[in-house]
Protein backbone atom coordinates (compact mmCIF):
# COMPACT_ATOMS: atom_id res chain seq x y z
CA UNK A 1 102.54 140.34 99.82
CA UNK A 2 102.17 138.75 96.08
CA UNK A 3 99.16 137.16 95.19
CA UNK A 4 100.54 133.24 95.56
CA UNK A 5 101.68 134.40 99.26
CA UNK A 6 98.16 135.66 100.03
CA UNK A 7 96.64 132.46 98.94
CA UNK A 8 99.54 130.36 101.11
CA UNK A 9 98.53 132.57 104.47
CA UNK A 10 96.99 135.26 106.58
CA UNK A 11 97.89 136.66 109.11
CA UNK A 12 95.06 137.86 111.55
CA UNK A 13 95.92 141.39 112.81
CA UNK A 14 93.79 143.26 114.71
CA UNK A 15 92.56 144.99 111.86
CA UNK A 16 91.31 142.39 110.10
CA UNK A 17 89.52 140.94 112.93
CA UNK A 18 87.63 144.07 113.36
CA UNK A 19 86.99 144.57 110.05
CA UNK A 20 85.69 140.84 110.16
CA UNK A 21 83.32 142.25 112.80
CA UNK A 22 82.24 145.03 111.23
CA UNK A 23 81.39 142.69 108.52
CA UNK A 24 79.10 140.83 110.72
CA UNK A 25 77.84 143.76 112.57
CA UNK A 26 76.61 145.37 109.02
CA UNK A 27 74.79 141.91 108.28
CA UNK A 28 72.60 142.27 111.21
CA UNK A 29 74.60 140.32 114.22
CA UNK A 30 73.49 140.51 117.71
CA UNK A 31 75.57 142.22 120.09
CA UNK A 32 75.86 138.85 121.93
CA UNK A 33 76.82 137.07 118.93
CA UNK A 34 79.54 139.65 118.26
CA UNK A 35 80.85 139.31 121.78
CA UNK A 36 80.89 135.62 121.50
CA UNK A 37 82.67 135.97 117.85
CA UNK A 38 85.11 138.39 119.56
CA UNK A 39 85.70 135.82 122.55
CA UNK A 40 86.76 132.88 119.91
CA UNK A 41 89.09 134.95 117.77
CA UNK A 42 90.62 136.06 120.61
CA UNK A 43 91.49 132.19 121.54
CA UNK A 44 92.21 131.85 118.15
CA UNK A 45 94.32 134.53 117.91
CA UNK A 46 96.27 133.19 121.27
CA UNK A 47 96.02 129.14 119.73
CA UNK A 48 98.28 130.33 117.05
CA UNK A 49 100.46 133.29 118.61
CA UNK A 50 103.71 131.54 118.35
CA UNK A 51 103.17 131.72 114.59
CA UNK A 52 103.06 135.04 114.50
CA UNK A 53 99.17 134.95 113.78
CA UNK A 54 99.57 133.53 110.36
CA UNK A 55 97.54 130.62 109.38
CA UNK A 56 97.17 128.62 106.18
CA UNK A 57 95.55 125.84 104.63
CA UNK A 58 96.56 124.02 107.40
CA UNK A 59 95.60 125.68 110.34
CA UNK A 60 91.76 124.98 110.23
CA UNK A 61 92.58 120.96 111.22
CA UNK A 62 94.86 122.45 113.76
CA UNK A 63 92.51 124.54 115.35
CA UNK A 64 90.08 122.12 115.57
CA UNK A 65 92.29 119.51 117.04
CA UNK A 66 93.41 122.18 119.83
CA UNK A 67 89.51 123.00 120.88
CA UNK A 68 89.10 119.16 121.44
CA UNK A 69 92.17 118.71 123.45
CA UNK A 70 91.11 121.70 126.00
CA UNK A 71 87.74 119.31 127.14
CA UNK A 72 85.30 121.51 125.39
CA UNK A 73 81.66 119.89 124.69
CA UNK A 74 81.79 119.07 120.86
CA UNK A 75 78.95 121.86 120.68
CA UNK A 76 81.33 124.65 121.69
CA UNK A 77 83.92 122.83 119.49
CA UNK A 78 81.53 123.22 116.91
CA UNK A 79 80.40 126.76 117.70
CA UNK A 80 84.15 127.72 117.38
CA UNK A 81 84.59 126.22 114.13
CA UNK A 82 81.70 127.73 112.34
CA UNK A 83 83.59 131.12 113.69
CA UNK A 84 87.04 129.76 112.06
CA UNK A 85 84.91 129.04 108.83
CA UNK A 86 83.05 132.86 108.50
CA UNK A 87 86.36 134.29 108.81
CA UNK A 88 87.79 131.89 106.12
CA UNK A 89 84.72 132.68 103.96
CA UNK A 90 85.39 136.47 104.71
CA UNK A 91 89.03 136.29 103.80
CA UNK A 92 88.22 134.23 100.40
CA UNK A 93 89.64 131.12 101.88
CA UNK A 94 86.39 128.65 101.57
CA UNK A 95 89.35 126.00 100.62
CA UNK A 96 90.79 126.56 104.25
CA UNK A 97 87.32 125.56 105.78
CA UNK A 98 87.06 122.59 108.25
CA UNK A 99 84.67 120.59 106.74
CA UNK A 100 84.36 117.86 109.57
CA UNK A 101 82.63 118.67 112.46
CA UNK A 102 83.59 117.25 116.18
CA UNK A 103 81.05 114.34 116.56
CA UNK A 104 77.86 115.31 119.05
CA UNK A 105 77.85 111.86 120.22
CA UNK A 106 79.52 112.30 123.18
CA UNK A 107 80.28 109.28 126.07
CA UNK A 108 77.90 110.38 128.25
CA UNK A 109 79.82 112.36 130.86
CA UNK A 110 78.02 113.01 134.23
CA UNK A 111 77.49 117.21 134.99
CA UNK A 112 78.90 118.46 138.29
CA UNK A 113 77.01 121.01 140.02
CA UNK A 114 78.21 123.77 141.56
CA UNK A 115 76.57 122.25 144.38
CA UNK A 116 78.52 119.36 144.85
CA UNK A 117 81.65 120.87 144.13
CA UNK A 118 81.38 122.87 147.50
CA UNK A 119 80.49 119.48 148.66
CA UNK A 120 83.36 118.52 147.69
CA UNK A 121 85.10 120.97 149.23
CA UNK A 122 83.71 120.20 152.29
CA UNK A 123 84.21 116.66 152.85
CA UNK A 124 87.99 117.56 152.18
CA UNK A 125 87.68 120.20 154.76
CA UNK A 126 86.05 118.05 157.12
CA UNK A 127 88.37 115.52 156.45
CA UNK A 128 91.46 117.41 157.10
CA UNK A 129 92.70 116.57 153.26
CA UNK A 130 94.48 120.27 152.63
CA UNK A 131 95.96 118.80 149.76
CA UNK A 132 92.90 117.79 147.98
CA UNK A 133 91.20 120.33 149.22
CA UNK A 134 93.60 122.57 146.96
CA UNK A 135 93.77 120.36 144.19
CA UNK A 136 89.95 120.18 143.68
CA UNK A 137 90.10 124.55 143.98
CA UNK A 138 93.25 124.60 141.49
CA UNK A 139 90.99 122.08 138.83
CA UNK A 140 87.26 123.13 139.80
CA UNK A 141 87.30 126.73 140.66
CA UNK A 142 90.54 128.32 138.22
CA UNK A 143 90.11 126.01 135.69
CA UNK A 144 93.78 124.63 135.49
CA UNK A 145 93.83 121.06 133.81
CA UNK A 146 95.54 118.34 135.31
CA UNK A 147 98.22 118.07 132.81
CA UNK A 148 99.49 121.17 134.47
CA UNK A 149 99.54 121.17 137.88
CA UNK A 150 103.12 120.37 137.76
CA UNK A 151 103.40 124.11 136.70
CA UNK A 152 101.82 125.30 139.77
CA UNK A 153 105.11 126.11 141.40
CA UNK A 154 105.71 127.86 144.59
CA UNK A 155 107.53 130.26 143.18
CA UNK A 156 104.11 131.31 140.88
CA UNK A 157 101.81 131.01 144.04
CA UNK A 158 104.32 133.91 145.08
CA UNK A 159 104.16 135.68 142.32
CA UNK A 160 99.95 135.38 141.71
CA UNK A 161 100.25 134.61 137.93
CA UNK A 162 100.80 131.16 136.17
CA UNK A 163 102.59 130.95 132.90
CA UNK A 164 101.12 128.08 131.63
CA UNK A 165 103.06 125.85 128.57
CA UNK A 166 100.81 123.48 125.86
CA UNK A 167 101.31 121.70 123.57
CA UNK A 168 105.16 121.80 124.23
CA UNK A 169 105.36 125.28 124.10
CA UNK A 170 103.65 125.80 121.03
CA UNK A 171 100.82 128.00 123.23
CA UNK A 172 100.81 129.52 126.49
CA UNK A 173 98.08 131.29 128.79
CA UNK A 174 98.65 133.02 131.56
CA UNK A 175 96.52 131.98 134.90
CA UNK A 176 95.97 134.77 137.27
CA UNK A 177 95.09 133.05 141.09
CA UNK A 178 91.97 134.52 142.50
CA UNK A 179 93.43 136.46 146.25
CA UNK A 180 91.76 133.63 148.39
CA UNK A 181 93.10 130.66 146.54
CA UNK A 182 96.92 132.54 146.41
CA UNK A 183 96.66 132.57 150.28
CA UNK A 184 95.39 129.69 151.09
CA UNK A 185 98.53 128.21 148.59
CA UNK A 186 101.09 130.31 150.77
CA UNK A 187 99.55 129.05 153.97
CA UNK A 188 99.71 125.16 153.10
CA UNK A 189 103.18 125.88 151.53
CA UNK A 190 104.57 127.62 154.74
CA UNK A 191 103.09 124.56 156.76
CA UNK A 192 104.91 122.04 154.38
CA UNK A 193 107.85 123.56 153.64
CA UNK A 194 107.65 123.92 149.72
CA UNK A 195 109.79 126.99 148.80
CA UNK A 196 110.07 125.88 145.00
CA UNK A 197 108.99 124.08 142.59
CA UNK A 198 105.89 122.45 142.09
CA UNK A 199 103.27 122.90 145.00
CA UNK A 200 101.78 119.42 144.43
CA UNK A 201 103.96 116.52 144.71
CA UNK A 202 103.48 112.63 145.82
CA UNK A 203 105.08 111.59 149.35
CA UNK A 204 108.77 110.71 147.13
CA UNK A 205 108.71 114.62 145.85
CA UNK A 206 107.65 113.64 142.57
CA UNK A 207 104.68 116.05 140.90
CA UNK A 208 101.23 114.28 141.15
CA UNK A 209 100.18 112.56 137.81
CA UNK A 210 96.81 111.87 136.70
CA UNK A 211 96.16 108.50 138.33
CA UNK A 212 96.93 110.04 142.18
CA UNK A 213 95.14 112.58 141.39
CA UNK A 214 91.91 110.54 140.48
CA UNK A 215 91.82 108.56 143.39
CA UNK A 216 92.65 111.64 145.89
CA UNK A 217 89.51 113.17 144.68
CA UNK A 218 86.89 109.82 144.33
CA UNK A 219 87.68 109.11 147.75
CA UNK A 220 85.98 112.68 148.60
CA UNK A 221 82.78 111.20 146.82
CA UNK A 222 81.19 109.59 149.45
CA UNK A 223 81.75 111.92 152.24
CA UNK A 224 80.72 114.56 150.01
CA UNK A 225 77.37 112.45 148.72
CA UNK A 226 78.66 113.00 144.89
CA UNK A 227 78.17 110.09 142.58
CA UNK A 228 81.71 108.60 142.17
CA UNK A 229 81.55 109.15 138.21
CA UNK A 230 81.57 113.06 138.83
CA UNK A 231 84.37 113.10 141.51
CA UNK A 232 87.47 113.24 138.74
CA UNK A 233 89.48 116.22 137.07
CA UNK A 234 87.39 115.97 133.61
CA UNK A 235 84.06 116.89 135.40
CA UNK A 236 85.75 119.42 137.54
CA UNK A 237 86.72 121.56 134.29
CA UNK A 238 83.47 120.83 132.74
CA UNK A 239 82.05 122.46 135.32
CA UNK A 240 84.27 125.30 135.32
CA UNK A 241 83.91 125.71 131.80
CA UNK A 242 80.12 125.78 132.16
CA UNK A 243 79.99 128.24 134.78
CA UNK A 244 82.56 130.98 132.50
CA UNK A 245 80.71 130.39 129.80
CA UNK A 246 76.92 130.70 131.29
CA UNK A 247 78.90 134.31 133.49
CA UNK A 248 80.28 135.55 129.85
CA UNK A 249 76.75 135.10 128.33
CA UNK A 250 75.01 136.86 131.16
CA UNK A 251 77.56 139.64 131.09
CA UNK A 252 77.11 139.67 126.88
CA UNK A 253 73.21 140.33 127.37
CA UNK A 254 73.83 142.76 130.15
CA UNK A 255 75.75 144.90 128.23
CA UNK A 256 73.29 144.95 125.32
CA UNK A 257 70.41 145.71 127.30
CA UNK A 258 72.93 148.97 128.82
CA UNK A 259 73.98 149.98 125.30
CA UNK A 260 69.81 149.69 124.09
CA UNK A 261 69.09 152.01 127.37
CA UNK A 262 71.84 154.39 126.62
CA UNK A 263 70.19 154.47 122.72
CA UNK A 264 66.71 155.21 124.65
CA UNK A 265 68.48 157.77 126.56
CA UNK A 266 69.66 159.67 123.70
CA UNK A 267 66.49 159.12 121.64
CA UNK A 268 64.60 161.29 124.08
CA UNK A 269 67.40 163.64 124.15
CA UNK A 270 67.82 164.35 119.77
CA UNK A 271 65.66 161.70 118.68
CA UNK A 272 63.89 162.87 115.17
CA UNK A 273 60.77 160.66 117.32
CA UNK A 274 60.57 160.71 120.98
């Protein structure tokens, strides 16, 4: 590649990204801030897939757009562009830098507990609501938005995996349904008598959109003794989010503190000073 091509892209191989972290790594980064680094190029690495991991001048904006659309707090958002911006400073790209940050004044948007999303659960349950007993476990406990419950077919409860479309194809992830969920899915399609398509549809066979999904769900809140404000799809995958993100960090330090033990470990086996 000429020099005026290297300045229009890059593409982000896997060696560069690890030679990125090595980079890090050799300016004194924490194992935990390497695994977090290593979980955000991997997204970005997905984000822009479908352009064959090249990204420009451009792409910074785009990424940045993309981590606000997914319902991330504008801290992660931010978190995730400082990571874009390193690697841009690393690759001699300081022009492709996003230079605006996502705003920290956020509307204030009530936390859901885990607790009161079993609550949740349970008022459905008690209520005999199936069907929004599944929706709140398909938003709230896999973490699949609401834009995209119409590709929760039968056909991929069958299967176990979701291939999952954005942006008009422009990205994909694949959604892998935890065992439980899967058969509770096959048991409330057998009962209905869905063989295909999508799993959650109005009474007129038409996929559920936002607004029936809303209601389904606030009418849960006062069985379930949840403030109405939290009973809605957005806090749902806030609180998903939250609980990956708080289970990745705890994993992160626990494999730090096993790597420092296996270091101990060895330093009393050849260590120069035991």
């Amino acid at each position: 590649m000429d020099a005026l091509n290297q300045r229009m892209e890059e593409e982000l191989t896997p060696e560069v990204l690890e030679s990125f972290l090595a980079y890090l790594s050799d300016r004194g980064r924490s194992q935990v801030s390497l695994q977090e680094y290593r979980r955000t190029l991997n997204m970005l690495c997905s984000r822009f897939s479908q352009e064959g991991s090249r990204v420009t001048e451009k792409s910074g904006g785009k990424w940045k757009r993309w981590l606000e659309e997914q319902g991330l707090s504008p801290r992660t958002v931010n978190m995730r562009i400082s990571v874009w911006n390193s690697l841009m400073q690393y690759l001699g790209h300081r022009d492709w830098q996003v230079a605006e940050f996502s705003s920290l004044k956020e509307d204030i948007q009530p936390e859901l507990t885990r607790t009161e999303y079993l609550r949740l659960l349970s008022a459905a349950k008690q209520l005999g609501q199936e069907k929004v007993y599944l929706l709140v476990k398909a938003l709230g406990g896999v973490g699949l938005r609401i834009q995209e419950l119409s590709q929760l077919t039968a056909e991929a409860v069958c299967q176990g995996t979701v291939r999952l479309e954005r942006q008009n194809g422009a990205s994909t992830r694949v959604l892998h349904l935890p065992s439980v969920l899967q058969r509770e899915l096959l048991e409330y399609m057998d009962r209905e008598g869905i063989t295909k398509g999508p799993v959650f549809t109005t009474a007129k066979g038409k996929p559920v959109d936002r607004s029936n999904v809303n209601h389904s769900i606030r009418r849960l809140s006062r069985e379930a003794k949840v403030a109405e404000e939290k009973a809605n799809p957005r806090c749902l995958w806030k609180m998903y989010q939250s609980t990956q993100e708080r289970l990745q960090a705890n994993v992160a330090v626990l494999i730090e503190q096993a790597y420092e033990r296996m270091l101990e470990q060895e330093q009393l086996t050849v260590g120069w000073v035991h």
